[in-house]
Protein backbone atom coordinates (compact mmCIF):
# COMPACT_ATOMS: atom_id res chain seq x y z
CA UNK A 1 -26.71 0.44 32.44
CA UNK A 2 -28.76 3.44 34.22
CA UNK A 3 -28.22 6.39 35.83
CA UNK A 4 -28.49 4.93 39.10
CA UNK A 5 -26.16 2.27 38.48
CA UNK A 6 -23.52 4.30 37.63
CA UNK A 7 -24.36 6.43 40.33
CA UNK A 8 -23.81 3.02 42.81
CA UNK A 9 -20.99 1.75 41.31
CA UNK A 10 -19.46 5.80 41.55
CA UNK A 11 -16.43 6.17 44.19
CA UNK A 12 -17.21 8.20 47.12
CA UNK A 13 -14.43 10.45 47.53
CA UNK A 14 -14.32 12.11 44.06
CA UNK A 15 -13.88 15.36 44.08
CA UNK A 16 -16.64 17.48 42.14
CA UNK A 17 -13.57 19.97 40.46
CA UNK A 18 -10.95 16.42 39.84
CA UNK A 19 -13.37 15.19 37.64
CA UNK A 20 -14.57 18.40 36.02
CA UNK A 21 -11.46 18.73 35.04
CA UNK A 22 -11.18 15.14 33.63
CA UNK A 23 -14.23 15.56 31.68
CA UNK A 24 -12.72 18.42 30.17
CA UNK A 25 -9.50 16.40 29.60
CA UNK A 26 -11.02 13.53 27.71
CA UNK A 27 -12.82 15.52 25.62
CA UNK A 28 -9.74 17.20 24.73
CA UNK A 29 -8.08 13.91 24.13
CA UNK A 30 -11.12 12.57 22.04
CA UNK A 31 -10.91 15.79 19.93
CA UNK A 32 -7.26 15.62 19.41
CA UNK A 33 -7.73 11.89 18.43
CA UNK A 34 -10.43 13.38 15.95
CA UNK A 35 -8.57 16.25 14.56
CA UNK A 36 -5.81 13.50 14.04
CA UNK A 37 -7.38 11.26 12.28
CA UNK A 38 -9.00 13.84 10.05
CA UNK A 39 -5.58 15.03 9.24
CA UNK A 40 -4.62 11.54 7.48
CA UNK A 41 -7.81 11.53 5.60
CA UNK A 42 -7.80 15.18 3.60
CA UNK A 43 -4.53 14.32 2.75
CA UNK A 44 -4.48 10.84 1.07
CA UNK A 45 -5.11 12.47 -2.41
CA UNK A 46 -2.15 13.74 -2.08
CA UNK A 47 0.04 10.89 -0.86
CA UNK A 48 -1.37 9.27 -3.65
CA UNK A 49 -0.04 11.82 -6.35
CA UNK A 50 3.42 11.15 -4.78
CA UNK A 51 3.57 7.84 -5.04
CA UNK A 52 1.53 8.10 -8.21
CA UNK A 53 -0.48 5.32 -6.54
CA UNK A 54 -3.61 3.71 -8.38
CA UNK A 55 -6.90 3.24 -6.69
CA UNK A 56 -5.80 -0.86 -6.28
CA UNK A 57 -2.84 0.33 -4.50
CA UNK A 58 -4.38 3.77 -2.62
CA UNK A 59 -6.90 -0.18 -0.94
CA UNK A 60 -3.78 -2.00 -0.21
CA UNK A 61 -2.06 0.94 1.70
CA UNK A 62 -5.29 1.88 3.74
CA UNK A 63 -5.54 -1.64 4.46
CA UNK A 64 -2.49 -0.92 6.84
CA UNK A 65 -4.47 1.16 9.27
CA UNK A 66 -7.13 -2.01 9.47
CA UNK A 67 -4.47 -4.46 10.43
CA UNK A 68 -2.98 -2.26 12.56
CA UNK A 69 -5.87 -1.51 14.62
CA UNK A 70 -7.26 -5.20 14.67
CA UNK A 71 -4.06 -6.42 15.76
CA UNK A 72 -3.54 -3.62 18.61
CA UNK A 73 -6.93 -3.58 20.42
CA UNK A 74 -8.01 -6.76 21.98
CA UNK A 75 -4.53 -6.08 23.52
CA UNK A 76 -5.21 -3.18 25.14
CA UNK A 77 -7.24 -4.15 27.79
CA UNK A 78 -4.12 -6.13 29.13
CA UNK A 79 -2.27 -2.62 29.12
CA UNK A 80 -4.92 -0.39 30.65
CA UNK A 81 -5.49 -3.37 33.91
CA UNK A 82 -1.40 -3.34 34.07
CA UNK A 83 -0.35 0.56 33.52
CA UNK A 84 -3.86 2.37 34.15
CA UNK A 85 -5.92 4.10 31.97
CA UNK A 86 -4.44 7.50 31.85
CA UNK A 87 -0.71 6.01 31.19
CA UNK A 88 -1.31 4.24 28.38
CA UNK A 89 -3.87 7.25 26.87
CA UNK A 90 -1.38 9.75 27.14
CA UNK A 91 1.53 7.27 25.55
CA UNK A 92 -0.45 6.00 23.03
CA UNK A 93 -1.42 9.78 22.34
CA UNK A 94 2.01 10.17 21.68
CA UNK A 95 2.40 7.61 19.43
CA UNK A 96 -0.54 8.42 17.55
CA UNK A 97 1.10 11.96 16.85
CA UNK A 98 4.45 11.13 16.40
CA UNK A 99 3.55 8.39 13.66
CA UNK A 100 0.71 10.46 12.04
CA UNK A 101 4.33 11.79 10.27
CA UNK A 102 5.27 8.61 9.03
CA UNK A 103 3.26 8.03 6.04
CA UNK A 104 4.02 11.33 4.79
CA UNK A 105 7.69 10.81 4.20
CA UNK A 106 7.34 7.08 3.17
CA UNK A 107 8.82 6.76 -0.30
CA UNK A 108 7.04 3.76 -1.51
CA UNK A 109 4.22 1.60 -1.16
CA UNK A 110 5.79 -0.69 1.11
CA UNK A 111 6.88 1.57 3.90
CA UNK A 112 3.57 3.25 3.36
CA UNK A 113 1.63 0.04 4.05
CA UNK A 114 4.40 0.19 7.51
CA UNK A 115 3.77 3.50 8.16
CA UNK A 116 0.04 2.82 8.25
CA UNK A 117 0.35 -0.38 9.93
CA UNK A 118 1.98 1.46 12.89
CA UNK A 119 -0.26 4.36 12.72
CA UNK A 120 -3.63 2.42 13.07
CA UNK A 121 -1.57 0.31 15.56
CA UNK A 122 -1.20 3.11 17.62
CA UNK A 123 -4.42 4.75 17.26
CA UNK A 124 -5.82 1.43 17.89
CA UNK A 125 -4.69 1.31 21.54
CA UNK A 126 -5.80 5.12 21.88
CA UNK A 127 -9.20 4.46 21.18
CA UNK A 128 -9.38 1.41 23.93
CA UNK A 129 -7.82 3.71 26.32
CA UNK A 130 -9.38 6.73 25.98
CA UNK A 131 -12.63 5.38 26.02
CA UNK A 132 -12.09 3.27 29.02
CA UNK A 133 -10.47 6.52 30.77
CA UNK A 134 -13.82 8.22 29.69
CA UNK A 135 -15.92 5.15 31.62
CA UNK A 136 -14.05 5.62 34.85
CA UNK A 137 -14.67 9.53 34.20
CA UNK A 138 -17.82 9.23 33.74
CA UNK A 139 -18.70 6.34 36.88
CA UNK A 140 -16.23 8.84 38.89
CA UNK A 141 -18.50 11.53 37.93
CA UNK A 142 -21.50 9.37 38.83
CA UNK A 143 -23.52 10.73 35.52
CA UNK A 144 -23.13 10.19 31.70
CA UNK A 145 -20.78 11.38 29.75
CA UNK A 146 -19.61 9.06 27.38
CA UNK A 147 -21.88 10.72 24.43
CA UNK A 148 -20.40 13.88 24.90
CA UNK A 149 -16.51 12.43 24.37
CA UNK A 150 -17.66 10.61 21.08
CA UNK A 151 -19.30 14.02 19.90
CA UNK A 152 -16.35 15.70 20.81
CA UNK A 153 -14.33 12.94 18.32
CA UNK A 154 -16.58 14.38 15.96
CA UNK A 155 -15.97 17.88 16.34
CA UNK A 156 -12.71 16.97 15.93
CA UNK A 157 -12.86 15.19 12.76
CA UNK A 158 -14.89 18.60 11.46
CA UNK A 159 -12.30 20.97 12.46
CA UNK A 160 -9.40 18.44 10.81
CA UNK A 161 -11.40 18.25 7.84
CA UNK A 162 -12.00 22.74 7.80
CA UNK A 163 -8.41 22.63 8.97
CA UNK A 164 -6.89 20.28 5.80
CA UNK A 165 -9.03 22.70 3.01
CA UNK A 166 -8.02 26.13 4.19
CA UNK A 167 -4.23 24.72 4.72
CA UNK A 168 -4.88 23.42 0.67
CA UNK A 169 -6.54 26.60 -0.13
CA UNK A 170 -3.61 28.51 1.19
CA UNK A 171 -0.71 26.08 -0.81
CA UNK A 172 0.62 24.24 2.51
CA UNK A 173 2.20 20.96 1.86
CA UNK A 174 1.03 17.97 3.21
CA UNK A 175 3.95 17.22 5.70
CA UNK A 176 4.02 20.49 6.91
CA UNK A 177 0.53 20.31 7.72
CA UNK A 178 1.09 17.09 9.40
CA UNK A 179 3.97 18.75 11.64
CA UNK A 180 1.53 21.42 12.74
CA UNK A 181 -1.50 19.04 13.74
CA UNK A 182 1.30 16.54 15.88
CA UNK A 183 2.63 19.49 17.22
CA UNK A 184 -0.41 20.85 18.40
CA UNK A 185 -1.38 17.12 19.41
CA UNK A 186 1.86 17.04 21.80
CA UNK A 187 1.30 20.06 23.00
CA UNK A 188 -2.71 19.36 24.16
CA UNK A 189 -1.77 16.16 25.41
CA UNK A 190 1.07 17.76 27.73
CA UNK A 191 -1.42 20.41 29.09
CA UNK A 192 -4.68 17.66 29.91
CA UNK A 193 -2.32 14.81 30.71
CA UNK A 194 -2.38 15.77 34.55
CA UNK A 195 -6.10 16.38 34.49
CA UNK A 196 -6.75 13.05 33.20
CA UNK A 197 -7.81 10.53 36.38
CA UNK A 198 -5.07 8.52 37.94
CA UNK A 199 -4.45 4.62 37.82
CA UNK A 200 -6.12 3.67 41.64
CA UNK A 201 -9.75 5.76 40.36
CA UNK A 202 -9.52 2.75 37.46
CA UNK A 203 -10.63 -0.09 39.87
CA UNK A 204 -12.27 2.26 42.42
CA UNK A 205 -15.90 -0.08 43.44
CA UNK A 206 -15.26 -1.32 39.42
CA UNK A 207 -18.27 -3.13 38.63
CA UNK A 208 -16.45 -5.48 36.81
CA UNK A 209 -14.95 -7.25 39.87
CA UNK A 210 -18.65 -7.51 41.53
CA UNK A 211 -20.27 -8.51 38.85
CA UNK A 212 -17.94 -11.32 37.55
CA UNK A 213 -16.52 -12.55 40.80
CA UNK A 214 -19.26 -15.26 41.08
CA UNK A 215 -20.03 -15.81 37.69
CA UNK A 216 -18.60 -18.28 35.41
CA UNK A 217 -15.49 -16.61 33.14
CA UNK A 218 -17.33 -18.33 30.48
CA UNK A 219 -20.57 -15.96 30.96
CA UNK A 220 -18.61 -12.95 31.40
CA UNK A 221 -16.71 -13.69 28.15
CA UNK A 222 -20.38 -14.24 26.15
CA UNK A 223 -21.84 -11.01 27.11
CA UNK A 224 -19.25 -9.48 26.07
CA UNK A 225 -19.51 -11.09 22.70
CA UNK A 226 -22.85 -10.35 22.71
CA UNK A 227 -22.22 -6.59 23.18
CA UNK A 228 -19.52 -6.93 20.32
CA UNK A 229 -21.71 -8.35 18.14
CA UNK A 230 -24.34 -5.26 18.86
CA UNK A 231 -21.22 -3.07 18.74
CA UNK A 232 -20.02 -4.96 15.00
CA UNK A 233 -23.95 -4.46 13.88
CA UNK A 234 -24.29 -0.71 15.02
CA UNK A 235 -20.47 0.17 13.25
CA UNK A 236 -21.24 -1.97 10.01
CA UNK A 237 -23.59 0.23 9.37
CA UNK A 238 -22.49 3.59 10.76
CA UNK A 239 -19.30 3.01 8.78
CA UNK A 240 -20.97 1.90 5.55
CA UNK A 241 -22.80 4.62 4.93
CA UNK A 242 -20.59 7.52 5.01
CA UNK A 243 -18.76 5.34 2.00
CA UNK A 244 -21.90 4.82 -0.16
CA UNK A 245 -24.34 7.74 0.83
CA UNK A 246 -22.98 10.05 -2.45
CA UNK A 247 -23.41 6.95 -5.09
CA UNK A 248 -26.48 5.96 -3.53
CA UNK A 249 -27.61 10.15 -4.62
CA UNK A 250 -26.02 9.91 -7.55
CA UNK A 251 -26.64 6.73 -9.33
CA UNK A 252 -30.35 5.75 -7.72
CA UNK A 253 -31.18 9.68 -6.65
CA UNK A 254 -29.84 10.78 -9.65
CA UNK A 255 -28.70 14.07 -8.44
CA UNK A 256 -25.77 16.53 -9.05
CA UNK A 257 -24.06 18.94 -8.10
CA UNK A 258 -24.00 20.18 -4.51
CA UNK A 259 -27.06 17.85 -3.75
CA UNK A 260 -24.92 15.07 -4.17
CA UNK A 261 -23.57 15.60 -0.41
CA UNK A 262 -26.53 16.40 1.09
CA UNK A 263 -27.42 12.94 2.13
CA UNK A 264 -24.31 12.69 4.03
CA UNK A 265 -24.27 16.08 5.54
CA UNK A 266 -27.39 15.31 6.99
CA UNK A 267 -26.51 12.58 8.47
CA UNK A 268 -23.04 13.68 9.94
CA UNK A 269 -24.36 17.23 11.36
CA UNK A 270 -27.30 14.83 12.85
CA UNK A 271 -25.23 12.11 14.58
CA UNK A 272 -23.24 15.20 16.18
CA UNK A 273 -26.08 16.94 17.51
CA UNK A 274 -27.51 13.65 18.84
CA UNK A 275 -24.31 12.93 20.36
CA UNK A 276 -23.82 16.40 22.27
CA UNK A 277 -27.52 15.26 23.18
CA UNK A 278 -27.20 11.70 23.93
CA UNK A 279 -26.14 12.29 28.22
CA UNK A 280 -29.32 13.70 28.76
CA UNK A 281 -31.27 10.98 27.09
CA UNK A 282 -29.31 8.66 28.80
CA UNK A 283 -29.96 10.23 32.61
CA UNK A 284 -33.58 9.89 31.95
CA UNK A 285 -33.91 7.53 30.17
CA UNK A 286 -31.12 4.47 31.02
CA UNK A 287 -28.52 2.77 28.66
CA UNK A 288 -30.77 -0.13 27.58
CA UNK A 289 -33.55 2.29 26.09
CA UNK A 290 -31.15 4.70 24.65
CA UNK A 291 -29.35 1.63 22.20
CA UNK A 292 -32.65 0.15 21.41
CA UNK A 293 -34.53 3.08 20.06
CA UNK A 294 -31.83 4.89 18.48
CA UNK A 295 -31.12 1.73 16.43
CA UNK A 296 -34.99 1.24 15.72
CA UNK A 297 -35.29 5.09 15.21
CA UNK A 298 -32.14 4.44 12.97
CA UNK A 299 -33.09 1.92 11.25
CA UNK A 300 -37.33 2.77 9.94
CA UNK A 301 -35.90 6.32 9.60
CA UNK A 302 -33.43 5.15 6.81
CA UNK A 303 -35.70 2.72 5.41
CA UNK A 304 -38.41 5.34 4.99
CA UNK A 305 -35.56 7.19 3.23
CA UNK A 306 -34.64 4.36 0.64
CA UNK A 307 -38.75 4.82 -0.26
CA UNK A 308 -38.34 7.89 -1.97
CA UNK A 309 -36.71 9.46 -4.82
CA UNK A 310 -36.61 12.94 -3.93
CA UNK A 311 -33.17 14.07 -2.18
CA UNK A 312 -34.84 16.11 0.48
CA UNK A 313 -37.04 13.50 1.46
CA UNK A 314 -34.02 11.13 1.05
CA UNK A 315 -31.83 13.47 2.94
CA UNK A 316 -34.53 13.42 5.78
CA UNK A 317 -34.29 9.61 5.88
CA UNK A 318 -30.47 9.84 6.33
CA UNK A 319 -30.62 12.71 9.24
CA UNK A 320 -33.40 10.01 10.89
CA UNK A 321 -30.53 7.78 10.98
CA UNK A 322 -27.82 9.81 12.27
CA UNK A 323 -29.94 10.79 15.39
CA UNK A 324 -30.78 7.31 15.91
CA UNK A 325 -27.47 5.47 15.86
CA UNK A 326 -25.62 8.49 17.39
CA UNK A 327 -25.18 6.88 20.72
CA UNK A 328 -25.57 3.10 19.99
CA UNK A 329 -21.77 2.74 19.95
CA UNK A 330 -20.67 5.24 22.38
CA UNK A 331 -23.54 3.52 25.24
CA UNK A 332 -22.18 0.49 24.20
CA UNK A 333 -18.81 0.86 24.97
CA UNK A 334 -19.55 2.92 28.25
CA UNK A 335 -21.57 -0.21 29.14
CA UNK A 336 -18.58 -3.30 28.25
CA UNK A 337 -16.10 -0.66 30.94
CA UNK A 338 -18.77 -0.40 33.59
CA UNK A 339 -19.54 -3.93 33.57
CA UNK A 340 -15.77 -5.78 32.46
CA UNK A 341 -13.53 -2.34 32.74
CA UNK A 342 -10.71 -2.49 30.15
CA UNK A 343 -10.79 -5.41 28.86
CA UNK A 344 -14.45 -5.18 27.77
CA UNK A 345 -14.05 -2.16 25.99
CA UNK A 346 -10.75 -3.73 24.17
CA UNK A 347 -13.07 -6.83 22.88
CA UNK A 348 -16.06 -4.84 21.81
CA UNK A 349 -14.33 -2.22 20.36
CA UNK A 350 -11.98 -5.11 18.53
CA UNK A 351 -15.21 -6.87 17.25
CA UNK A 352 -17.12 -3.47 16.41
CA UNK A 353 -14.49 -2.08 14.24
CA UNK A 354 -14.23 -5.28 12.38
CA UNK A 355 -17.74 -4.13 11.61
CA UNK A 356 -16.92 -1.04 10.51
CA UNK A 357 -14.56 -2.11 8.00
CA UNK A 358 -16.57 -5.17 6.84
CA UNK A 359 -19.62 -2.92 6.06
CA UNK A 360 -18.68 -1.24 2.74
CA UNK A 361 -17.34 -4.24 1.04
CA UNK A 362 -20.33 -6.14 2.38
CA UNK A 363 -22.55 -3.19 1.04
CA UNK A 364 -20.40 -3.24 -2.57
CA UNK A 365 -21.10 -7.28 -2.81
CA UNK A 366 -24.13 -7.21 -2.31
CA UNK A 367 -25.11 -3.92 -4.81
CA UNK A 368 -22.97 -5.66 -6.96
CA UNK A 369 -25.29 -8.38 -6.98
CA UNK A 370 -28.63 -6.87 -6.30
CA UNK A 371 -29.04 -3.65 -6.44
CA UNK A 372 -27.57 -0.84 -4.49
CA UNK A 373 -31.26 0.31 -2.61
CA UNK A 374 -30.91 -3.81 -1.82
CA UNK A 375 -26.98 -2.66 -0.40
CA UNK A 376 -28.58 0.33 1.80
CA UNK A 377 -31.66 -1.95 3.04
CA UNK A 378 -28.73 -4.37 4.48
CA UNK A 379 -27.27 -1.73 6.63
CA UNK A 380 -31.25 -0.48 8.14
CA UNK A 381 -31.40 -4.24 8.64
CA UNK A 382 -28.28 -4.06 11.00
CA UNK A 383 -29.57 -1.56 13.12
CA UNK A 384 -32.89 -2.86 13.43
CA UNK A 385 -31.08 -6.03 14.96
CA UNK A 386 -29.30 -4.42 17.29
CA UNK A 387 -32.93 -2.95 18.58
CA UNK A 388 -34.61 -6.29 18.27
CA UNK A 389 -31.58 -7.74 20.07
CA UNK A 390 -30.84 -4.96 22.95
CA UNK A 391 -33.32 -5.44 24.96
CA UNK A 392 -32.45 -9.06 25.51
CA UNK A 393 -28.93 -8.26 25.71
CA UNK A 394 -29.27 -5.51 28.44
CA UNK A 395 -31.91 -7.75 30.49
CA UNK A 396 -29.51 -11.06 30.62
CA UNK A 397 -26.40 -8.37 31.89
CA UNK A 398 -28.72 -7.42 34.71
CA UNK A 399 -29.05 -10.57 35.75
């Protein structure tokens, strides 16, 4: 979708300061989210040492979050059209802080597995809502935003991650920690709940309802398979290689030490900066553009990476692909709300997150098989689909 659609399709009686304001809230929200999930992450080590949990186990219980998440988002899009946007953002904000707790005082692997079921439940339905609040923000608005929410989900996951060591550093326990981040989470979401844009802006000249009132529910429903399949290709591979970008140094680089995360650095810092970046390239540039070179970008910069076996030059390869598939999920998902609202996002998001957890198991099998360089070709592959693919995908919306 372009600029100028989204300028079209923008209500008329938006005030310039209202949605300022929301901006400001969803990023808050999105950061929060971040900073939450973050939290969870720096601490499993040690909800594995009290449970004395083995790595077999430590899979089972993260499995939780999966199911949860699965299970909770292609509902969502039922509870945004119902309750609006903000509602269920601000409840399920709740939830997501109040059960970030749970798995921290579960005594055993079972109520772990519950605690994380709940937890990714619950997170599940925030990230449906809070990205379809950020799509009426941003049509509201009448000018892209929805790059500069995701990058501020990434800031947040930074300053959970800085957050988690000094709290280690300093000797605070894990629950304690988890009270202060929920705490703080509450306390955010009471402040920016107000700011956030109220149920009637949701279907305010929604695209959605033009675009599908005279088309067959059965074409609506392909396209947006067709963006969840783009949305499963760009995840599968943004997800795998954060999981296999330190073996891939260490057993094919064959590099120690504090090289070892230099792959992954590169391409973390990189998809951040692209993301704070991505509005702009978006305004000038339109939706359609923006997906497919990112994920070509993505993809040749990461195969021109696997070529080498110098670190830097691998490194380089890996920042390629953080600036290129920076903003293929974020446009995608801004381009399911403008086109089906909630219930777009809820089905792309479903089917793109299934990609995100299939793509290091899929990786594993297939080094297993091959070869690891094989493993990281797979996931350049997947983003050079979703360029090959876009273009078609974005021209057969139009229409």
């Amino acid at each position: 979708m372009t600029k100028d659609e989204i300028l079209t399709n923008a209500p008329l009686d938006a005030r310039p300061r209202t949605i300022a304001a929301a901006r400001a809230a969803v990023r808050a929200v999105f950061f929060a989210n971040g900073l939450a999930m973050a939290t969870w992450v720096v601490n499993i080590p040690r909800v594995r040492d009290q449970l004395d949990l083995n790595p077999a186990t430590v899979g089972t219980a993260l499995l939780g979050i999966a199911v949860g998440s699965l299970v909770a988002m292609p509902r969502t899009g039922h509870l945004t059209a119902r309750y609006g946007t903000r509602l269920v953002t601000l409840v399920a904000g709740v939830l997501v802080a109040l059960t970030l707790l749970l798995p921290f005082v579960a005594p055993s692997l079972p109520l772990l597995f519950a605690a994380l079921l709940v937890f990714g439940a619950a997170n599940g339905v925030m990230d449906v809502a809070m990205n379809a609040q950020g799509v009426v923000v941003e049509r509201a608005g009448r000018k892209p935003v929805m790059s500069s929410f995701h990058a501020a989900f990434s800031f947040g996951t930074l300053a959970g991650a800085l957050l988690g060591s000094f709290l280690l550093g300093e000797g605070v326990a894990a629950l304690p920690h988890a009270l202060l981040v929920s705490a703080g989470f509450l306390a955010l979401l009471g402040v920016v709940g107000r700011l956030l844009l109220p149920k009637h802006e949701d279907t305010a000249e929604r695209p959605s309802e033009d675009a599908t009132a005279n088309a067959p529910v059965r074409h609506g429903r392909s396209m947006i398979v067709l963006l969840g399949v783009l949305c499963f290709l760009g995840m599968l591979g943004e997800g795998a290689i954060g999981d296999w970008s330190g073996l891939y140094s260490t057993d094919v680089l064959k590099v120690s030490g504090g090289l070892v995360g230099a792959a992954f650095t590169a391409f973390t810092l990189a998809m951040t900066v692209a993301r704070l970046l991505g509005d702009g390239w978006r305004s000038r540039h339109g939706d359609a553009r923006v997906v497919t070179f990112g994920a070509l970008l993505s993809g040749v910069g990461l195969l021109l990476g696997l070529l080498t076996l110098n670190p830097l030059l691998a490194a380089l390869g890996f920042l390629v692909f953080g600036i290129g598939v920076a903003n293929v999920v974020p446009v995608l998902y801004g381009t399911a709300g403008h086109a089906f609202a909630g219930k777009g996002i809820a089905m792309v998001a479903s089917i793109g997150y299934a990609g995100f957890l299939a793509g290091p198991p899929l990786i594993g099998f297939v080094s297993h098989e091959l070869s690891l360089r094989v493993g990281m070709i797979v996931i350049a592959a997947s983003l050079l689909a979703v360029g090959a693919c876009a273009p078609l995908v974005y021209r057969r919306l139009s229409r």
